[in-house]
Protein backbone atom coordinates (compact mmCIF):
# COMPACT_ATOMS: atom_id res chain seq x y z
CA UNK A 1 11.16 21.40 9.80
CA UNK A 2 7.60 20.28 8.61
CA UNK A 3 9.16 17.04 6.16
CA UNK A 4 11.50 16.23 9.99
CA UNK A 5 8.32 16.28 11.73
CA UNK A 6 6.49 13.96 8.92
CA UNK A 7 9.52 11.84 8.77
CA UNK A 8 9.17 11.36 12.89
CA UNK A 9 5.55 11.05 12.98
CA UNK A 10 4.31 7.23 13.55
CA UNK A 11 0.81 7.80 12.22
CA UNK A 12 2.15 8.32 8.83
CA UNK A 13 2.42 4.98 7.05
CA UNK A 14 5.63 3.23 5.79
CA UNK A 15 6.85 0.63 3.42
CA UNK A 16 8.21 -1.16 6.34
CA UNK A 17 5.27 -0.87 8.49
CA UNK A 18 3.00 -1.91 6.10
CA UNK A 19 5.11 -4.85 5.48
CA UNK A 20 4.55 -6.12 9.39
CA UNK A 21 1.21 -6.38 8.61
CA UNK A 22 2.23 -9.39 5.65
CA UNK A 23 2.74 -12.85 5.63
CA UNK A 24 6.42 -12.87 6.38
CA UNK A 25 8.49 -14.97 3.37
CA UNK A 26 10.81 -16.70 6.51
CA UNK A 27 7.64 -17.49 7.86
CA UNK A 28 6.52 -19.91 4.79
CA UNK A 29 9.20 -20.85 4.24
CA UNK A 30 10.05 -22.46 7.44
CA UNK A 31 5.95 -24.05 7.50
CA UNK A 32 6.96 -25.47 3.81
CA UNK A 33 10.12 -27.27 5.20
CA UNK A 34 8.11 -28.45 8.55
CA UNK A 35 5.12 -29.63 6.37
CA UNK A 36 7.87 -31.63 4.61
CA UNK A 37 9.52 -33.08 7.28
CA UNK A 38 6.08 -34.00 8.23
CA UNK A 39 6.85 -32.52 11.65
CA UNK A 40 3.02 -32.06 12.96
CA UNK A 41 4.36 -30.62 16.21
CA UNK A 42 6.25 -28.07 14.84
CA UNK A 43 3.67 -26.81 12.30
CA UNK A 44 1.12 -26.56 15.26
CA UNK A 45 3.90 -24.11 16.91
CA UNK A 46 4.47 -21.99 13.32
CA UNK A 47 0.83 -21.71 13.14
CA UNK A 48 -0.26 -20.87 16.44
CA UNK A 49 0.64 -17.06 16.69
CA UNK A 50 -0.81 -16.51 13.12
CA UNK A 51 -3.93 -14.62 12.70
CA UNK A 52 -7.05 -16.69 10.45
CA UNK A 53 -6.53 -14.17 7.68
CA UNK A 54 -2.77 -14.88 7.48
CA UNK A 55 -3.45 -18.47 7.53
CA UNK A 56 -5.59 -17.83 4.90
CA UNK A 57 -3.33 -15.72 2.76
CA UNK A 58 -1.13 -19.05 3.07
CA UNK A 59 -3.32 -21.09 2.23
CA UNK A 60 -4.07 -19.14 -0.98
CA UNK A 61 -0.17 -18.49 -1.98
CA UNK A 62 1.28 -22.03 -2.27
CA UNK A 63 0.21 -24.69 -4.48
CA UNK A 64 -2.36 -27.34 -4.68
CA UNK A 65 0.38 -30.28 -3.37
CA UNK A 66 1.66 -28.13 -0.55
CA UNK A 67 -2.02 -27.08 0.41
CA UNK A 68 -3.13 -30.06 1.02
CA UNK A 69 -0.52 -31.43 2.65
CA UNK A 70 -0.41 -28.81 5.26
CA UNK A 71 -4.20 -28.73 5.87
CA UNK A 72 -3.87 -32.80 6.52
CA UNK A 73 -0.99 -32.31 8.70
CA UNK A 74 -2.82 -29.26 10.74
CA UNK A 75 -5.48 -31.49 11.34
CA UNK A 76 -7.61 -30.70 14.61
CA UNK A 77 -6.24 -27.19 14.75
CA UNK A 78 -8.00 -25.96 11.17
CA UNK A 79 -10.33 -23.15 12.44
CA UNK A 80 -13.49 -22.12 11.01
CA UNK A 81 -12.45 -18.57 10.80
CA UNK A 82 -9.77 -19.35 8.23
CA UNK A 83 -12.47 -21.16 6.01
CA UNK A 84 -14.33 -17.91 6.24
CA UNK A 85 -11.34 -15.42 5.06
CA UNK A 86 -10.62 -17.76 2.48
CA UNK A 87 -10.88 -16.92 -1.36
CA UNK A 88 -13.88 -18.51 -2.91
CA UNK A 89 -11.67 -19.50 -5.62
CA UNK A 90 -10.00 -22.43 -3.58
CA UNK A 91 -12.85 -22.94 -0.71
CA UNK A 92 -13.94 -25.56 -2.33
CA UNK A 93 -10.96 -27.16 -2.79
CA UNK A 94 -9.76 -26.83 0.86
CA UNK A 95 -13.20 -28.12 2.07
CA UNK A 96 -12.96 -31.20 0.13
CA UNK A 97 -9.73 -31.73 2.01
CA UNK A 98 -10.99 -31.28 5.43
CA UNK A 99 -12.35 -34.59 7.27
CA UNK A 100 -15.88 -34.84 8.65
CA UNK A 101 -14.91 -34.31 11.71
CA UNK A 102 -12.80 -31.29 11.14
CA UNK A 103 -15.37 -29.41 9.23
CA UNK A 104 -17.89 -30.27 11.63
CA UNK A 105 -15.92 -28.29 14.22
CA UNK A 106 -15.11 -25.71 11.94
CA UNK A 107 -18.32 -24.70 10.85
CA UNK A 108 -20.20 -25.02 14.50
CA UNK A 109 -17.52 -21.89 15.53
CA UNK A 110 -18.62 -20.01 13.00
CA UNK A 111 -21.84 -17.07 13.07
CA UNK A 112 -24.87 -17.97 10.47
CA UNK A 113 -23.75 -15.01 8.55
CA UNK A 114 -20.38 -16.82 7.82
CA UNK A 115 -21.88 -20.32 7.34
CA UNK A 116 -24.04 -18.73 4.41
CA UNK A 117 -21.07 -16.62 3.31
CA UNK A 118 -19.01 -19.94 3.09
CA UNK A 119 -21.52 -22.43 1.38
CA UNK A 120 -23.83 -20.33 -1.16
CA UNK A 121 -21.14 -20.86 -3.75
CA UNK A 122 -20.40 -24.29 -3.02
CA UNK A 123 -21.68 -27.49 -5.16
CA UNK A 124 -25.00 -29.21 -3.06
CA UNK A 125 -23.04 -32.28 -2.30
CA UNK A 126 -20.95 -30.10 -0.02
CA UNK A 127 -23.77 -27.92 1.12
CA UNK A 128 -25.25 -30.59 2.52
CA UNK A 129 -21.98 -31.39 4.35
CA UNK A 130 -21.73 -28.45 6.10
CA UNK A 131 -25.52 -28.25 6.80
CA UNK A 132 -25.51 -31.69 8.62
CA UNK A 133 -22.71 -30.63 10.95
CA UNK A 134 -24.74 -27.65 12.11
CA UNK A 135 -26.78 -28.17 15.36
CA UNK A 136 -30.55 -27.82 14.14
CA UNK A 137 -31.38 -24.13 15.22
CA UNK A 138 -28.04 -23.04 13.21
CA UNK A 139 -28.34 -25.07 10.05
CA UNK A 140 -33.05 -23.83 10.28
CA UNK A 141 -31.22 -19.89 10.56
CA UNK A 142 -28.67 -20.53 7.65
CA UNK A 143 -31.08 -22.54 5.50
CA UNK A 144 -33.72 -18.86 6.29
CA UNK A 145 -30.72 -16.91 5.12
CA UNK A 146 -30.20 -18.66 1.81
CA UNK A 147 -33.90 -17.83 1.02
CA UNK A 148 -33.20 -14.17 0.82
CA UNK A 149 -31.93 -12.95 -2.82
CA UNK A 150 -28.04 -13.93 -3.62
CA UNK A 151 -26.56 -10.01 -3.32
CA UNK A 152 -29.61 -8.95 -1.11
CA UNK A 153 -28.88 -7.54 3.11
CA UNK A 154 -31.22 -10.81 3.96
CA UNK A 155 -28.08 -12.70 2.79
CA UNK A 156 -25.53 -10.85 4.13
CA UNK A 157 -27.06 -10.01 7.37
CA UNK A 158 -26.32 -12.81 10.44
CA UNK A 159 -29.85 -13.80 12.50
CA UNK A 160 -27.79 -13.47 16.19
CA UNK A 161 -28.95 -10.69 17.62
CA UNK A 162 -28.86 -9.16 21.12
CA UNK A 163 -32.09 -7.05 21.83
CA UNK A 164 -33.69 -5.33 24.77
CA UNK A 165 -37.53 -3.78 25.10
CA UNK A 166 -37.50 -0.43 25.24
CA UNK A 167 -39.06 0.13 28.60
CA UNK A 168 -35.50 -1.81 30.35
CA UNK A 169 -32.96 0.01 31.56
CA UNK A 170 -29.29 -0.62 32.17
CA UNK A 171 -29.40 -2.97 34.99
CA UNK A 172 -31.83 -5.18 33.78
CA UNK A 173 -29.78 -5.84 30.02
CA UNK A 174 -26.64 -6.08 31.97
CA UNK A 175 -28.47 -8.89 33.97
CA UNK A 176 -29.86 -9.99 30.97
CA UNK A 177 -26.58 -10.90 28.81
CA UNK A 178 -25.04 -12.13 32.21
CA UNK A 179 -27.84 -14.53 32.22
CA UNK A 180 -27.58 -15.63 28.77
CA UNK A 181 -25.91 -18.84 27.72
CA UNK A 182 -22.77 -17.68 25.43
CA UNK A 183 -23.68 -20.22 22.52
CA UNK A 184 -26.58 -18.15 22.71
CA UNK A 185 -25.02 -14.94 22.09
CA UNK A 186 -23.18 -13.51 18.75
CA UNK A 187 -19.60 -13.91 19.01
CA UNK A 188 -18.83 -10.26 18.50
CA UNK A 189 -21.65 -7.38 18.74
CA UNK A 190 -21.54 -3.77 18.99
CA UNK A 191 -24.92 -2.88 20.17
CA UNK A 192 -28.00 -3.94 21.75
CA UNK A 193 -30.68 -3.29 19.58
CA UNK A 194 -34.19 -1.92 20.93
CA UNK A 195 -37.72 -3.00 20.40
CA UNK A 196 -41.13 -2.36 20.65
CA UNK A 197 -43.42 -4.99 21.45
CA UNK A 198 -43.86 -5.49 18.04
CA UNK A 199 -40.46 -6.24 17.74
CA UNK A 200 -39.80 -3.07 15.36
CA UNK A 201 -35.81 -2.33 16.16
CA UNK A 202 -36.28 1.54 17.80
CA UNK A 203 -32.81 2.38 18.30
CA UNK A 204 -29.62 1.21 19.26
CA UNK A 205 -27.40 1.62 22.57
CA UNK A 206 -23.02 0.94 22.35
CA UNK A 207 -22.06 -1.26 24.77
CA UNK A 208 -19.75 1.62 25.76
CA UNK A 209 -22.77 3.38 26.42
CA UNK A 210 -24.27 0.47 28.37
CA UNK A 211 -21.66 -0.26 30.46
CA UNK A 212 -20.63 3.75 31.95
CA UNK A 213 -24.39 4.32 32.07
CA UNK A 214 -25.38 3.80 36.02
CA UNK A 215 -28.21 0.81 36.50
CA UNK A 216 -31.51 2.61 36.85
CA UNK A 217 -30.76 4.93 33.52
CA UNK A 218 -33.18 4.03 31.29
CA UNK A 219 -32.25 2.43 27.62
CA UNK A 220 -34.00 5.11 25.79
CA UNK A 221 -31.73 7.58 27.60
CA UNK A 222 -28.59 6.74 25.79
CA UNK A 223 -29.69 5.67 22.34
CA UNK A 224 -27.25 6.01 19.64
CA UNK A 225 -27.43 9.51 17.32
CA UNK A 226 -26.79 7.67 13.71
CA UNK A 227 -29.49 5.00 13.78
CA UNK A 228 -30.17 3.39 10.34
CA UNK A 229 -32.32 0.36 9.19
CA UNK A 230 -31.71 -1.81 6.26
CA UNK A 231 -34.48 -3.75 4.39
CA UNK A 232 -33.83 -7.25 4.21
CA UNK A 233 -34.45 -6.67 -0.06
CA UNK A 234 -31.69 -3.70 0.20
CA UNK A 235 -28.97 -4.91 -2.64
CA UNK A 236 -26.05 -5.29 -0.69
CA UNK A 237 -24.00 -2.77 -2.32
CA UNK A 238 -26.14 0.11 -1.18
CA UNK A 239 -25.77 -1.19 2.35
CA UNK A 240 -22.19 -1.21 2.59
CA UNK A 241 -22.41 1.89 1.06
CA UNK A 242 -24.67 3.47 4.12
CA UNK A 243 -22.03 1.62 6.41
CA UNK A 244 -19.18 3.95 4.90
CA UNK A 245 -21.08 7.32 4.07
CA UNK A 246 -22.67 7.29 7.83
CA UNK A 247 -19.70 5.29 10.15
CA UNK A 248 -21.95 2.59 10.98
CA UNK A 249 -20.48 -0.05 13.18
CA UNK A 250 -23.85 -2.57 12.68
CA UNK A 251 -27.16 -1.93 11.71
CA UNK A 252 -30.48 -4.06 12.08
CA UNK A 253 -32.41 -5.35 9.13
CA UNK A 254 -36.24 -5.64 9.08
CA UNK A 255 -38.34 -7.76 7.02
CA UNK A 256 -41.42 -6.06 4.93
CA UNK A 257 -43.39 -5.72 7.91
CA UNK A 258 -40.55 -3.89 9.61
CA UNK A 259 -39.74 -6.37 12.59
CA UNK A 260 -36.58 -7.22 13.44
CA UNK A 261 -34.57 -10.45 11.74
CA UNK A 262 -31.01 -10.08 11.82
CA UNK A 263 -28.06 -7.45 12.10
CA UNK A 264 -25.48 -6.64 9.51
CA UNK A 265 -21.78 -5.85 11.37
CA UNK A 266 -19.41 -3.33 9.59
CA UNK A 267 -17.03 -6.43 8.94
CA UNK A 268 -19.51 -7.74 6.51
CA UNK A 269 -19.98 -4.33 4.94
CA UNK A 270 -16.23 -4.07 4.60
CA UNK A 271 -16.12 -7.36 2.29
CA UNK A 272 -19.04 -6.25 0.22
CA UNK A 273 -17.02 -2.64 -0.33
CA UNK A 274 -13.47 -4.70 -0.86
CA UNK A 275 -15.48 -7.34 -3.43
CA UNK A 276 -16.33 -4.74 -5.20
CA UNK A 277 -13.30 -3.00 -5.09
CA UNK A 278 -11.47 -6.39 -7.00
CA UNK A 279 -14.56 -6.56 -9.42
CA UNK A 280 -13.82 -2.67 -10.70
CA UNK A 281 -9.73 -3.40 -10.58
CA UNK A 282 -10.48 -7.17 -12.69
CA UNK A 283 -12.79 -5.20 -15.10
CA UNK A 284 -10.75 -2.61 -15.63
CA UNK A 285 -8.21 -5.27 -16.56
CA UNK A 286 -10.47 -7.40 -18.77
CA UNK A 287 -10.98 -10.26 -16.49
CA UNK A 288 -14.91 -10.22 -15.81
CA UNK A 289 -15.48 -11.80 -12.85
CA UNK A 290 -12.57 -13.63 -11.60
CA UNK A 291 -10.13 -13.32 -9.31
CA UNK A 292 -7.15 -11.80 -7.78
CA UNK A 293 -6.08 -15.26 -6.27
CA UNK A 294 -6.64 -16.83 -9.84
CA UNK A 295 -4.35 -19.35 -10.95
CA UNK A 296 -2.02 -17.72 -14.50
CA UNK A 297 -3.97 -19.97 -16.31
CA UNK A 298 -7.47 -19.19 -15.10
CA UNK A 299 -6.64 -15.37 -15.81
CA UNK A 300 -5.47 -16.15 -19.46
CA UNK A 301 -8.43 -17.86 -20.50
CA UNK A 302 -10.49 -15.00 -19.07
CA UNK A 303 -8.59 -12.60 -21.03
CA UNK A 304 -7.92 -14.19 -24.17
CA UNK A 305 -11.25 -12.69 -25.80
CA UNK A 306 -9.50 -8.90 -24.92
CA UNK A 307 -6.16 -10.03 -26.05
CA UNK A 308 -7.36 -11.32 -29.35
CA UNK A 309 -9.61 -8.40 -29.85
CA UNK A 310 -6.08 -5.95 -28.84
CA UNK A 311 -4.31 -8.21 -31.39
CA UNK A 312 -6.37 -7.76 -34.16
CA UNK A 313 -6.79 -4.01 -34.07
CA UNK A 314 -2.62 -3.87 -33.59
CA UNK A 315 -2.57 -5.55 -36.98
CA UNK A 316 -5.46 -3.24 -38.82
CA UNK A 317 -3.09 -0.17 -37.44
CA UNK A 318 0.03 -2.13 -38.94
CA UNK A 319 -1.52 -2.47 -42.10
CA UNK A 320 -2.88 1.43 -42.01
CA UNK A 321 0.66 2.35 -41.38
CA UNK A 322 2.32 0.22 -44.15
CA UNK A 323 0.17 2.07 -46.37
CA UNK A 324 2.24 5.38 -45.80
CA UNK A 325 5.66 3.58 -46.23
CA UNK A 326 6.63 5.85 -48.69
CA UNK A 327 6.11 9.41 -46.64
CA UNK A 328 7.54 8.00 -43.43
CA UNK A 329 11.05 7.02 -45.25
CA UNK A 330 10.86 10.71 -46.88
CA UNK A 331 10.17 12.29 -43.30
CA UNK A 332 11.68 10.09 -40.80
CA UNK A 333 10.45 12.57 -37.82
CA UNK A 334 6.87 10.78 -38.52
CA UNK A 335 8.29 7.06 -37.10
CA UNK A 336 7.64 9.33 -34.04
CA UNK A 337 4.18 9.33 -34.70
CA UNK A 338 3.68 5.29 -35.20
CA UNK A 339 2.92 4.37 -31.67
CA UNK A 340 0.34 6.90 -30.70
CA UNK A 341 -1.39 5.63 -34.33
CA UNK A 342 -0.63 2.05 -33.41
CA UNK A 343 -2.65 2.61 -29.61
CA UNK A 344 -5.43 4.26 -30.98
C-alpha cells in the first residue's frame, strides 16, 4: 500500500518530470533548421515561450557557427536576462556578437547586481561597452560595486533598494511605492527594509506582511522574526551560506559604519552556493577551475597534468608487478590481486 501511495503521489519527483523542466531536443532542433533557413519570423515564434535560462542553456549547447548565427538572426529580441544566466565561459563571446544597439538595451533591463555579475570578468575594451550604454546613475552604482573585493557581499549585493523610516506605517509605504517611478524601483524585491535616521537597516517587513496589514498599523508592528545583516567585506561564501542555514529570502548589507548600501536577494545567494557546488564537482575531477560548459578540448588541457601524473604511477605499478612474474604464473589466483595493486 505505502510504495501505491508513493507511486501516486505528485510531490515525489520523476525522470519524466524532471525532464519538462529541460531544453526539449525537438525544440533545438526545429530553432537549428529555422536559423538555417534564415527564417527570422519563425525563430522569434520558437523563442518566444522560452524562459532566459533555457535560452541560455541553448545558447551554451550548440556550437560557435550556430551561436552566432542565431544571436544575429534574434536580433532586437536578445534580452538582458539571458546574458545574465549565461556561462562565463562563452559571455564573452556572445557579447562580442551583439550590436551596440542590442547590448545597449540589454544591459539597461538589467539590476546593478547583474551588470557587475556580467562584466567583472570581461576584457576592459568590453567593460567599457557595457558601461557607456548604462544611463549615468546605473553605470556611478555598478562602477561603486566593482570597488568592493572580487568574492566579497559588496560585489554581490545590488544598490536598489526599497526602504521605509521606522516611524511610517503601512499606509504611508504603500503610498510611497505607488508614488515611485518604476525605473526607480528594483525589478523584483521581497521586503522593505527599515531605517533609522541614520540610515542603519532595523528590520525588515514581507510585502505579504505589508499588504494584509490594515493602513494605520505601524511598520515596527510586523517586522520580520529572522532578520540578518551582512557586511559589505563578508566573503561571499559565508553569505550564501547564512541565506541557506536561516531561509533568508534577501538580506541588507551595511558598510563599516553600519548604514545601509545595498541588498543581497536569495537568487544571488543561490549562484554563489551552485558555483561552488561545480568548483567541488571540477576539483574532485581534476579540472581546477573550469567549467562544466567547457569545450572537450578546454577540459583536456586542464587535466592533462592529472592524467600524466595517473599515467606514470600506472607504469611504476606495472613495473612493481613484472617483478613478481614468476609467483603469479605459479599461483594464478594472485592475477586477482593485480588491479587493486595497479590502483593503489
Amino acid at each position: 500500500m505505502a510504495e501505491q501511495i508513493e507511486e501516486l503521489d505528485p510531490a515525489v519527483p520523476s525522470e519524466e518530470n524532471a525532464e519538462a523542466y529541460m531544453l526539449d531536443r525537438k525544440a533545438v532542433a526545429a530553432i537549428l533548421e529555422t536559423v538555417e533557413a534564415n527564417d527570422q519570423a519563425h525563430l522569434t515564434q520558437l523563442m518566444e515561450p522560452l524562459h532566459a535560462a533555457d535560452i541560455a542553456d541553448l545558447l551554451e549547447q550548440i556550437d560557435e557557427d550556430d551561436r552566432a548565427a542565431l544571436i544575429r538572426l534574434y536580433g532586437q529580441e536578445f534580452d538582458g536576462e539571458i546574458l545574465s544566466e549565461l556561462d562565463e565561459s562563452i559571455r564573452e563571446e556572445v557579447i562580442s556578437i551583439l550590436t551596440p544597439q542590442v547590448l545597449t538595451q540589454a544591459v539597461r533591463e538589467l539590476d546593478s547586481d547583474d551588470v557587475v555579475d556580467l562584466i567583472e570578468d570581461l576584457e576592459d575594451a568590453q567593460q567599457e561597452t557595457i558601461l557607456d550604454a548604462l544611463e549615468e546613475t546605473d553605470r556611478v552604482a555598478v562602477e561603486q560595486a566593482l570597488n568592493w573585493p572580487e568574492y566579497s557581499a559588496g560585489r554581490l549585493m545590488q544598490r536598489e533598494v526599497v526602504m521605509a523610516p521606522e516611524h511610517w506605517t503601512v499606509g504611508q509605504t504603500i503610498d510611497h511605492l505607488r508614488a515611485t517611478k518604476e525605473e526607480d524601483l528594483p525589478d523584483q524585491f521581497y521586503h522593505i527594509v527599515m531605517v533609522d535616521p541614520r540610515l542603519h537597516p532595523v528590520g525588515n517587513v514581507t510585502l505579504g506582511k505589508l499588504m494584509r496589514s490594515r493602513r494605520e498599523t505601524r511598520l515596527a508592528d510586523i517586522l520580520e522574526e529572522t532578520f540578518q545583516i551582512i557586511p559589505a567585506m563578508r566573503d561571499e561564501g559565508d553569505v550564501a551560506y547564512a541565506f541557506n542555514q536561516y531561509h533568508l529570502i534577501s538580506a541588507p548589507v551595511v558598510d563599516e559604519e553600519g548604514r545601509l548600501i545595498g541588498v543581497i536577494t536569495i537568487d544571488d545567494a543561490m549562484a554563489v552556493l551552485d558555483e561552488e557546488h561545480e568548483e567541488d564537482i571540477l576539483r574532485l575531477a581534476g579540472v581546477g577551475e573550469g567549467s562544466l560548459s567547457d569545450r572537450v578540448a578546454e577540459t583536456t588541457k586542464q587535466r592533462l597534468p592529472w592524467l600524466a601524473v595517473n599515467l606514470v604511477t600506472a607504469i611504476a605499478a606495472s613495473m612493481v608487478i613484472s617483478q613478481f612474474e614468476a609467483a603469479i604464473a605459479q599461483i594464478v589466483a594472485l592475477a586477482v590481486l593485480m588491479p587493486i595493486v595497479a590502483s593503489m
